[in-house]
Every structure is written in structure tokens, then in C-alpha cells.
N, C-alpha and C. Protein backbone atom coordinates (compact mmCIF):
# COMPACT_ATOMS: atom_id res chain seq x y z
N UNK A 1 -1.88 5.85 -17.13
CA UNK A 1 -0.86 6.22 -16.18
C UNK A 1 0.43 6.53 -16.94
N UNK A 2 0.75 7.66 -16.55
CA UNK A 2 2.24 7.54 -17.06
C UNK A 2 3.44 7.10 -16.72
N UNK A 3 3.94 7.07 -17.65
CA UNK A 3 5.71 5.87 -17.71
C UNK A 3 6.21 6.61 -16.63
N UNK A 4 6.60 7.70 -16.62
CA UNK A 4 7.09 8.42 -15.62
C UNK A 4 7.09 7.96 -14.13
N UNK A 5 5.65 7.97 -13.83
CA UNK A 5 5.01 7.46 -12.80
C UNK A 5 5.42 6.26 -12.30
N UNK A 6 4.81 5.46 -13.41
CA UNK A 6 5.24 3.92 -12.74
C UNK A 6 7.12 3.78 -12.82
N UNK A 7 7.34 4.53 -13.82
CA UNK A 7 9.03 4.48 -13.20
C UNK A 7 9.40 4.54 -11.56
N UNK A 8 9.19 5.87 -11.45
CA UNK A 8 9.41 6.60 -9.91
C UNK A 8 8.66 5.75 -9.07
N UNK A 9 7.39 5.04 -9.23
CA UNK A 9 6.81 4.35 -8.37
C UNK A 9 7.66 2.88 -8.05
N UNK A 10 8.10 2.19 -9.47
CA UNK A 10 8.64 1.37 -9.11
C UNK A 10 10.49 1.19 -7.99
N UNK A 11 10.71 2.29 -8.67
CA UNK A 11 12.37 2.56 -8.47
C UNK A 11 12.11 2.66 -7.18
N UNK A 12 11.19 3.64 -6.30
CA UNK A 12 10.93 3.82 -5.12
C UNK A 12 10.56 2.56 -3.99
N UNK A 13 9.92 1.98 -5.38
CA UNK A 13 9.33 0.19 -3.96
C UNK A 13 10.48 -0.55 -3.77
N UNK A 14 11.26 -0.51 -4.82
CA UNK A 14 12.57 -1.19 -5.14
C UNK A 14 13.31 -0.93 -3.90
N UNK A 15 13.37 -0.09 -3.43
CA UNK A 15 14.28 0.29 -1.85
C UNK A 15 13.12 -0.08 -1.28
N UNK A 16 11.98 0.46 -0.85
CA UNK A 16 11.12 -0.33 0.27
C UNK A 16 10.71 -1.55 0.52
N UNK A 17 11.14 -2.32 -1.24
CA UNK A 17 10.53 -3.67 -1.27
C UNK A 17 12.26 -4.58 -0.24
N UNK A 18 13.10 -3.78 0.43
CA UNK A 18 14.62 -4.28 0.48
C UNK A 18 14.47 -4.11 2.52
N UNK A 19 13.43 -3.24 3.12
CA UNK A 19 13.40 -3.32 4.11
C UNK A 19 12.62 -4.53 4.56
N UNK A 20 12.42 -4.80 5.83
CA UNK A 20 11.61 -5.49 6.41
C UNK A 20 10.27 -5.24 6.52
N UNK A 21 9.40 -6.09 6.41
CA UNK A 21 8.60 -5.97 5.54
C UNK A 21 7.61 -5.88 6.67
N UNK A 22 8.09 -6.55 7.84
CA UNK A 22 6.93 -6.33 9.77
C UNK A 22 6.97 -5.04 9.70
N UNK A 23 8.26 -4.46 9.72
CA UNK A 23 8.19 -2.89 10.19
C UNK A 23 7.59 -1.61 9.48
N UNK A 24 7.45 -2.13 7.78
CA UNK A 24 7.35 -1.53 7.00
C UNK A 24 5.76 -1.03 7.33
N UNK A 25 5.04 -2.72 7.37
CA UNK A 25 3.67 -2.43 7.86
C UNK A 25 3.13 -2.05 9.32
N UNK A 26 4.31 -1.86 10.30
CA UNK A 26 4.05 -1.27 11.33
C UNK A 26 4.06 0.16 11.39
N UNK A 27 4.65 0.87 10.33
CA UNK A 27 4.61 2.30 10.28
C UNK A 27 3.59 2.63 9.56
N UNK A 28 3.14 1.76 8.77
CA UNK A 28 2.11 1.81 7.82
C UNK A 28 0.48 1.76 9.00
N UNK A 29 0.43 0.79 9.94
CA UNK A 29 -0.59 0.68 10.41
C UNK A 29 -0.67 1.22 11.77
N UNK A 30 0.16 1.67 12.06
CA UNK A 30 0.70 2.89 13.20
C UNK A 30 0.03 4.72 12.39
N UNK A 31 0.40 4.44 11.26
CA UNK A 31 0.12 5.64 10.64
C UNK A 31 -1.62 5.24 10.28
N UNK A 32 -1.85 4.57 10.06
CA UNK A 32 -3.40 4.76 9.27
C UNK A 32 -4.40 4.57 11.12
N UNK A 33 -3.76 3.87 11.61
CA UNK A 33 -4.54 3.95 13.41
C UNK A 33 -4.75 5.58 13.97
N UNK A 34 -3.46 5.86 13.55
CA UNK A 34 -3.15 7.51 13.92
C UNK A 34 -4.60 8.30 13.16
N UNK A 35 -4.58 8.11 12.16
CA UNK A 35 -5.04 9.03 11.23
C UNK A 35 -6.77 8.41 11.40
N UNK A 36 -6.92 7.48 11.67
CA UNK A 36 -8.56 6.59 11.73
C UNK A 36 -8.49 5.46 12.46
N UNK A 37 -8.62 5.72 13.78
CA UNK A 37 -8.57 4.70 15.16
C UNK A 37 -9.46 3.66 15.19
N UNK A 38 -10.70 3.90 14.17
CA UNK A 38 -11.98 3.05 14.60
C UNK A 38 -12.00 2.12 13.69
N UNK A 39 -10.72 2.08 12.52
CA UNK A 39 -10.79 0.68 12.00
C UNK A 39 -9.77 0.31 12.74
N UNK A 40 -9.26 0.05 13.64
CA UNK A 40 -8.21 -0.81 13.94
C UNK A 40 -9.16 -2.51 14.55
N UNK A 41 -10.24 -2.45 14.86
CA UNK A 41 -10.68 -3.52 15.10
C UNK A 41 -10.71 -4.67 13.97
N UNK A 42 -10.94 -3.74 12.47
CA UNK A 42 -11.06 -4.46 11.41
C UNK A 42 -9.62 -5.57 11.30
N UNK A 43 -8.88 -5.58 12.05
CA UNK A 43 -7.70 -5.99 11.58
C UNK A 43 -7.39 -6.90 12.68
N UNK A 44 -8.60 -8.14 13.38
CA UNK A 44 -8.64 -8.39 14.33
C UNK A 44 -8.30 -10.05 14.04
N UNK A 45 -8.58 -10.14 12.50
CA UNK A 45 -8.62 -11.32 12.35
C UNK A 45 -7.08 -12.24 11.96
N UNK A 46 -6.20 -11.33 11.95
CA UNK A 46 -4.77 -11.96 12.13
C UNK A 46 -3.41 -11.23 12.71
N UNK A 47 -2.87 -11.45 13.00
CA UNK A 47 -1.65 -10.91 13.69
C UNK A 47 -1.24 -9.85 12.90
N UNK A 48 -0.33 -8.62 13.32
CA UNK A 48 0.01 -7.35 12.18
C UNK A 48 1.11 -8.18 11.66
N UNK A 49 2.17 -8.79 12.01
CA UNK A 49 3.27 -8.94 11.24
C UNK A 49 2.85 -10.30 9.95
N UNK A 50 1.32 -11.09 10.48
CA UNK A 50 0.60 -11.01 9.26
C UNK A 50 0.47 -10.17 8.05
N UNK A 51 -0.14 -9.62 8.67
CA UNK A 51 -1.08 -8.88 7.75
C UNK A 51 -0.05 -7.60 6.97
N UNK A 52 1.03 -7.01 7.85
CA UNK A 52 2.02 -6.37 7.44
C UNK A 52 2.61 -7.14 5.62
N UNK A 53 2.83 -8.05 6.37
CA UNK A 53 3.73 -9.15 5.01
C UNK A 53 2.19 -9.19 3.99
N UNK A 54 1.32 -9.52 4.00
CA UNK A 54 0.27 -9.59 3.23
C UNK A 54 0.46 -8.57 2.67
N UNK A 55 0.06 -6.98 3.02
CA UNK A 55 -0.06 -5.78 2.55
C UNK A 55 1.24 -5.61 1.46
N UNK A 56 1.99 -5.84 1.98
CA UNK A 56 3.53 -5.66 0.94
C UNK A 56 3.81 -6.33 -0.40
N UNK A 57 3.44 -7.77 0.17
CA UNK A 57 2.99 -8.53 -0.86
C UNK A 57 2.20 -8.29 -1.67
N UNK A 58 1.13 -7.72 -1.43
CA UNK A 58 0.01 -7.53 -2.48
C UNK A 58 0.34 -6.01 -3.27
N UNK A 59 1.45 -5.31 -2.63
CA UNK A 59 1.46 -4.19 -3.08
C UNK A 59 2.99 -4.41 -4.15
N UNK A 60 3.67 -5.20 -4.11
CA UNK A 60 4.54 -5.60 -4.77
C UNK A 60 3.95 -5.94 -6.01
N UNK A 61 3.17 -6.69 -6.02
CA UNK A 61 2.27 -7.42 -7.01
C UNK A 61 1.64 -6.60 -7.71
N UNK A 62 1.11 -5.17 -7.39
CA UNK A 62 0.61 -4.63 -7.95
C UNK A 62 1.33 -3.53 -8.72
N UNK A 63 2.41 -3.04 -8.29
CA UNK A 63 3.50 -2.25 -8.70
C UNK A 63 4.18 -3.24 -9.72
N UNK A 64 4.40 -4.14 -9.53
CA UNK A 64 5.22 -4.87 -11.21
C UNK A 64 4.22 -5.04 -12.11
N UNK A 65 2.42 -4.59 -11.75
CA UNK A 65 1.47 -4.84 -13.12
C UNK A 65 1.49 -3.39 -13.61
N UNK A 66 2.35 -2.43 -12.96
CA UNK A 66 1.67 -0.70 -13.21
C UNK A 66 1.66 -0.48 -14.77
N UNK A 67 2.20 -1.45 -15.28
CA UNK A 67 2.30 -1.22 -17.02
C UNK A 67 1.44 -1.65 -17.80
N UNK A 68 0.64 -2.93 -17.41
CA UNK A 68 -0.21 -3.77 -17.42
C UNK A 68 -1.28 -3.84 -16.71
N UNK A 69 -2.49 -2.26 -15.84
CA UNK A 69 -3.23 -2.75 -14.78
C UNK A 69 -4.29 -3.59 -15.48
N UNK A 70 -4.48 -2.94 -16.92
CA UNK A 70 -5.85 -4.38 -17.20
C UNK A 70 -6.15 -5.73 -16.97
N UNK A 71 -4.72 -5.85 -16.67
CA UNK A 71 -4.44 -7.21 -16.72
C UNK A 71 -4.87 -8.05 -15.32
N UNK A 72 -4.50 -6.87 -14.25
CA UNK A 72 -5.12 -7.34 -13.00
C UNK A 72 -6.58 -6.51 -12.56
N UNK A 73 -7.13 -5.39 -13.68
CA UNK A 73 -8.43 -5.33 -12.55
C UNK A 73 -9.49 -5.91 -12.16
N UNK A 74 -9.32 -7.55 -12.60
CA UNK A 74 -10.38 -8.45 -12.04
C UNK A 74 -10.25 -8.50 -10.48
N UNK A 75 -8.45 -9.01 -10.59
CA UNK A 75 -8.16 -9.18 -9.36
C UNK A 75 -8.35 -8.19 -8.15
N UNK A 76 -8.49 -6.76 -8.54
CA UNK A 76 -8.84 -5.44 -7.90
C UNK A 76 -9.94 -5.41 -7.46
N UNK A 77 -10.54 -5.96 -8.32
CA UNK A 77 -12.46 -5.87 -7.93
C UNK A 77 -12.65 -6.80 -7.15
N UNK A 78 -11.90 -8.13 -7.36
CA UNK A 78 -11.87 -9.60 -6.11
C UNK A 78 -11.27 -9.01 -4.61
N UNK A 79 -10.47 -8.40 -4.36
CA UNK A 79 -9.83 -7.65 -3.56
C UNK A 79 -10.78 -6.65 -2.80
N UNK A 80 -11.53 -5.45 -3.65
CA UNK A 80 -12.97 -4.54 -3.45
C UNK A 80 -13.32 -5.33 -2.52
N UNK A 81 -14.25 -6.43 -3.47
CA UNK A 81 -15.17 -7.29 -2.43
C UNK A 81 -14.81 -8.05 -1.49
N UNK A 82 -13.44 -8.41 -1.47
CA UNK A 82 -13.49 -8.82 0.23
C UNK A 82 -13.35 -7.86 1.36
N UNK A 83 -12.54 -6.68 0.70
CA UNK A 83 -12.60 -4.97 1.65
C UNK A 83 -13.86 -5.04 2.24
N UNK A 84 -15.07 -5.32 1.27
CA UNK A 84 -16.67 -4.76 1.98
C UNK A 84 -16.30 -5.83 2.85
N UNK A 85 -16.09 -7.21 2.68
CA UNK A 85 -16.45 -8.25 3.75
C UNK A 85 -16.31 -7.70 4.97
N UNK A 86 -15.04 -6.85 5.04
CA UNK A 86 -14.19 -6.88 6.19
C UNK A 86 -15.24 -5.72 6.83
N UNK A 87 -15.88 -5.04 5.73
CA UNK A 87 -16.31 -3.36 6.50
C UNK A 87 -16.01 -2.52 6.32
N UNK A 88 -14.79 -2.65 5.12
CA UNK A 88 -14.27 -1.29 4.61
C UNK A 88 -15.23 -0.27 3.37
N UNK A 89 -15.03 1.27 3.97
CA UNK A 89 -16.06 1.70 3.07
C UNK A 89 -15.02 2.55 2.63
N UNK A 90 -16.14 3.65 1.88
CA UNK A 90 -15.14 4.48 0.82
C UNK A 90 -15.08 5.19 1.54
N UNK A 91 -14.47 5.79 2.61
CA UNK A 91 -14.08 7.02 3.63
C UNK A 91 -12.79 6.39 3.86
N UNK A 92 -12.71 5.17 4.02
CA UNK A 92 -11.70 4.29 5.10
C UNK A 92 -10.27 4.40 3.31
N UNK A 93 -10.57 5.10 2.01
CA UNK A 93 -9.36 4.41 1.15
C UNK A 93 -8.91 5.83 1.21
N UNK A 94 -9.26 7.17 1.84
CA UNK A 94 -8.68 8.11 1.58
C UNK A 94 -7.66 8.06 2.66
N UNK A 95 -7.98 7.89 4.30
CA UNK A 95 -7.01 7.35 5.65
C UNK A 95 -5.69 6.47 4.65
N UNK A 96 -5.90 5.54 4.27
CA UNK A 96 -5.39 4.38 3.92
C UNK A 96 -4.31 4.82 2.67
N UNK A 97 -4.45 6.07 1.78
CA UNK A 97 -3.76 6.44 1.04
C UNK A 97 -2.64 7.31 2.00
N UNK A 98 -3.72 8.29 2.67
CA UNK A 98 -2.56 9.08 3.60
C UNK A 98 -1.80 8.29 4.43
N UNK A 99 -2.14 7.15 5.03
CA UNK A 99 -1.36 6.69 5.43
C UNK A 99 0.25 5.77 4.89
N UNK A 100 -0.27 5.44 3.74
CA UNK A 100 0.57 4.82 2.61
C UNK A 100 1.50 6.24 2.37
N UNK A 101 0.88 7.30 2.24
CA UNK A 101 2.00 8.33 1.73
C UNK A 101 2.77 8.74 2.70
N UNK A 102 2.49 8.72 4.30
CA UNK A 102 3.58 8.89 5.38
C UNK A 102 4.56 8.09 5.47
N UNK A 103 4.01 6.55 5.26
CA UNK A 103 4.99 5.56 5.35
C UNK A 103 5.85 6.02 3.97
N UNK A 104 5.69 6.02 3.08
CA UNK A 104 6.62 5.93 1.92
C UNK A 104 7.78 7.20 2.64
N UNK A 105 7.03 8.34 2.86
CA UNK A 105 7.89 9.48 3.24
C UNK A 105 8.94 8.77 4.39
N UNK A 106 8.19 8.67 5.15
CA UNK A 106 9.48 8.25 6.35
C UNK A 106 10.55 7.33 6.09
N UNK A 107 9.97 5.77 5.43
CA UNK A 107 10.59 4.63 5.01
C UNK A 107 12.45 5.60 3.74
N UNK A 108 11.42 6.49 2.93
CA UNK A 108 12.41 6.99 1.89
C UNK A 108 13.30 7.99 2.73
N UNK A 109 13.23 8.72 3.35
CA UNK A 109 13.63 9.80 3.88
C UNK A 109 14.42 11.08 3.23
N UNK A 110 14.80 11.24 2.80
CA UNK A 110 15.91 12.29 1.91
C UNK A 110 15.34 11.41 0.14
N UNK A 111 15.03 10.96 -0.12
CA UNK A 111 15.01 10.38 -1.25
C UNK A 111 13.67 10.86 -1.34
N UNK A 112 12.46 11.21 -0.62
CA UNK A 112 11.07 11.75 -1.31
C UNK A 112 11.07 12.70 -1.62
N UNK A 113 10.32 12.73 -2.27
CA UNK A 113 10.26 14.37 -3.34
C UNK A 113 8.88 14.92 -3.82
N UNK A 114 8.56 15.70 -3.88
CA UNK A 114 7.43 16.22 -4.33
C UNK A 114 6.63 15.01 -5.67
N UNK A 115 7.64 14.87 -7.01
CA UNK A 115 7.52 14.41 -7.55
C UNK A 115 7.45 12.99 -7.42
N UNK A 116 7.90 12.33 -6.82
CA UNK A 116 7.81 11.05 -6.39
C UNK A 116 6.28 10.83 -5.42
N UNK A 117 6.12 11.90 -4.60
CA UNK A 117 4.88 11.95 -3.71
C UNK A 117 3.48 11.76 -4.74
N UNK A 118 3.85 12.71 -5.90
CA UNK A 118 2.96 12.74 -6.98
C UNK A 118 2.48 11.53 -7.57
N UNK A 119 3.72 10.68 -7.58
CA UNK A 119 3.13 9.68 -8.52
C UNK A 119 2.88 8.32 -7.98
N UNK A 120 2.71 8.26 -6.34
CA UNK A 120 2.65 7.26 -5.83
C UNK A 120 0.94 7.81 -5.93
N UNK A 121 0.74 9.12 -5.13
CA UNK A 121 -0.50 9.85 -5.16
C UNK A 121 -1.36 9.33 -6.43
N UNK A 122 -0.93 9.06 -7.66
CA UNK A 122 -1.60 9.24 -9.13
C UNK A 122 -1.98 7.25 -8.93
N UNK A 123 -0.67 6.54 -8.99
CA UNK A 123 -1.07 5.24 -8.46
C UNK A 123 -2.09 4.78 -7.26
N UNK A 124 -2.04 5.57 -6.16
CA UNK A 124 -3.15 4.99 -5.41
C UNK A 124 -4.40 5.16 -5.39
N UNK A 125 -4.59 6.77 -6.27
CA UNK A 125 -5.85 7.20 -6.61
C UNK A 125 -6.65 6.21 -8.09
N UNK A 126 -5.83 5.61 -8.38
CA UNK A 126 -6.38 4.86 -9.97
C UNK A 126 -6.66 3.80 -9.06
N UNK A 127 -6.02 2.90 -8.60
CA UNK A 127 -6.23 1.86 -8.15
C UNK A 127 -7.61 2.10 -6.79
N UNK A 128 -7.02 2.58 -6.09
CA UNK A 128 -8.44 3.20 -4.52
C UNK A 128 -9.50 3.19 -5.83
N UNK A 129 -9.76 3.78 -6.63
CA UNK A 129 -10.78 4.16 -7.48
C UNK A 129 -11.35 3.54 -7.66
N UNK A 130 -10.72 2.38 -8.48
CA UNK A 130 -10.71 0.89 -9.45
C UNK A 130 -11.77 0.38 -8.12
N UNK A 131 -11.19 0.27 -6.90
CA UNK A 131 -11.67 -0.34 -5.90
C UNK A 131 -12.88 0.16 -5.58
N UNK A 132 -13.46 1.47 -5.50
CA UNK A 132 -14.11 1.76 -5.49
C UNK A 132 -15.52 1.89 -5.98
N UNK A 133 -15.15 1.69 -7.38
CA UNK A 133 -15.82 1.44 -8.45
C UNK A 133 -16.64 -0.04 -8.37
N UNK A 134 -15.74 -0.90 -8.36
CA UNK A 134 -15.78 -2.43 -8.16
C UNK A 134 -17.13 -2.35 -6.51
N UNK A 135 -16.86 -1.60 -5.98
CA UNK A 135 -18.02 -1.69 -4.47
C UNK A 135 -19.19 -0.93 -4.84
N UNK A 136 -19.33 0.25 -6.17
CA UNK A 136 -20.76 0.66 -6.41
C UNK A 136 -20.90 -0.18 -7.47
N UNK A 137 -20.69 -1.06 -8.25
CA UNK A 137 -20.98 -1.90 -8.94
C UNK A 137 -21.72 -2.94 -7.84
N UNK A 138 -21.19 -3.38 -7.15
CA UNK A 138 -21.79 -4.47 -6.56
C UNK A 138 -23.13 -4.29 -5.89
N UNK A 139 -22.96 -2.75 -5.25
CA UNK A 139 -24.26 -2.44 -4.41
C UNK A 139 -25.38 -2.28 -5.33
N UNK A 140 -24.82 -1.98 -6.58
CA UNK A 140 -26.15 -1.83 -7.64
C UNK A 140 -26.36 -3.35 -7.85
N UNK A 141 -25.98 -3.72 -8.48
CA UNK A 141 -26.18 -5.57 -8.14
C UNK A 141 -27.18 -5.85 -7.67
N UNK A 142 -26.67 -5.93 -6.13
CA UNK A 142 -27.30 -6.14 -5.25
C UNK A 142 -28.56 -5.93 -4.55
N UNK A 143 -28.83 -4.69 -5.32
CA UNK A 143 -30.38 -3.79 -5.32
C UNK A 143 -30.97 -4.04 -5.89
């Protein structure tokens, strides 16, 4: 990944990591319902302003490793496999990116940029991947 990237990625969470963090994931899960209605059941098992604060959290966490991901892709692949628990497949991380990229747009407003769009885009595709990866590993496993 490049420095670039995780610069703009971080500088960018840095203002989103400063809003509220219910609402943040209400535009977030307002936007991914919009975009793929038929997981909204998946998200049955705790309250949104749960699960909102969870999502942020975990995405905070992952944006201060962007320099370091080796360091967490165990934890990525631990993460994978509870996604399958829930039912999440690999159709459901492309919704889930677009939806991450509306929220960033709206949350930033005058501050997004092509280039900034790029490199959140470059971060979620390594990581979605990572995740991805981590779920055909397992199914081979498992076979």
C-alpha cells in the first residue's frame, strides 16, 4: 500500500473519527440497506447504535495498522470467520465497500476528492480481499 494512501486515509478518519460515531454508522447502514436490503436481518443480533460504535471502532483500529497490516492479518482472517458465522458472503463486501464510500463522501463533504476516494477504494479492496481470502481458505479446509 502506499504512504500516500494511508496518509489521505488516515488524515481523512481523523475528521470522521471526531463525529459521532451512532450517526456515522447510521449513514453507513442506511447506505449499505439502500444499496442491499436483504442483509439487514443479519444485523438482528444487537442494536445499530451498537453495532454503529463497533464498526468505527474496528475501523479505527485498522486504519492506525495501515503501515503495519501484517501485523493484524490474523486478526482479519478472525474477523472473515465470524462474517461467515453471521452469513456474510463475498457479494455482500462489494455493497459494504460502496456503502463505506458514500458515507465517507457525505460525512467529508467539500473535503472528498477523487484522490482521497482512491485511496480509501485501494484500502478497502486489500483488506475486503484479505477477508476474502481468509473465507476460501477455510472452505477448502473444510472440504
Amino acid at each position: 500500500m502506499k504512504t500516500n494512501s494511508i496518509n489521505l486515509v488516515r488524515s481523512s478518519w481523523a475528521i470522521v473519527a471526531t463525529m459521532d460515531p451512532v450517526i456515522v454508522g447510521e449513514i453507513f447502514y442506511y447506505e449499505l440497506f439502500e444499496i442491499m436490503p436483504e442483509v439487514k436481518p443479519m444485523f438482528s443480533r444487537s442494536t445499530m447504535p451498537e453495532q454503529s460504535r463497533k464498526l468505527l471502532s474496528m475501523l479505527s483500529y485498522i486504519i492506525s495498522k495501515l503501515d503495519k497490516l501484517e501485523d493484524i492479518m490474523g486478526e482479519v482472517k478472525k474477523l472473515a470467520q465470524r462474517h461467515v458465522q453471521y452469513g456474510v458472503k463475498a457479494a455482500h463486501y462489494d455493497a459494504v465497500g460502496e456503502a463505506l464510500i458514500r458515507t465517507l463522501a457525505k460525512g467529508l463533504g467539500d473535503q472528498w476528492n477523487e484522490p482521497l476516494k482512491a485511496a480509501w477504494i485501494e484500502v478497502y479492496t486489500l483488506l475486503s480481499g484479505a477477508m476474502m481470502d481468509a473465507d476460501e481458505q477455510n472452505n477448502v479446509m473444510a472440504a
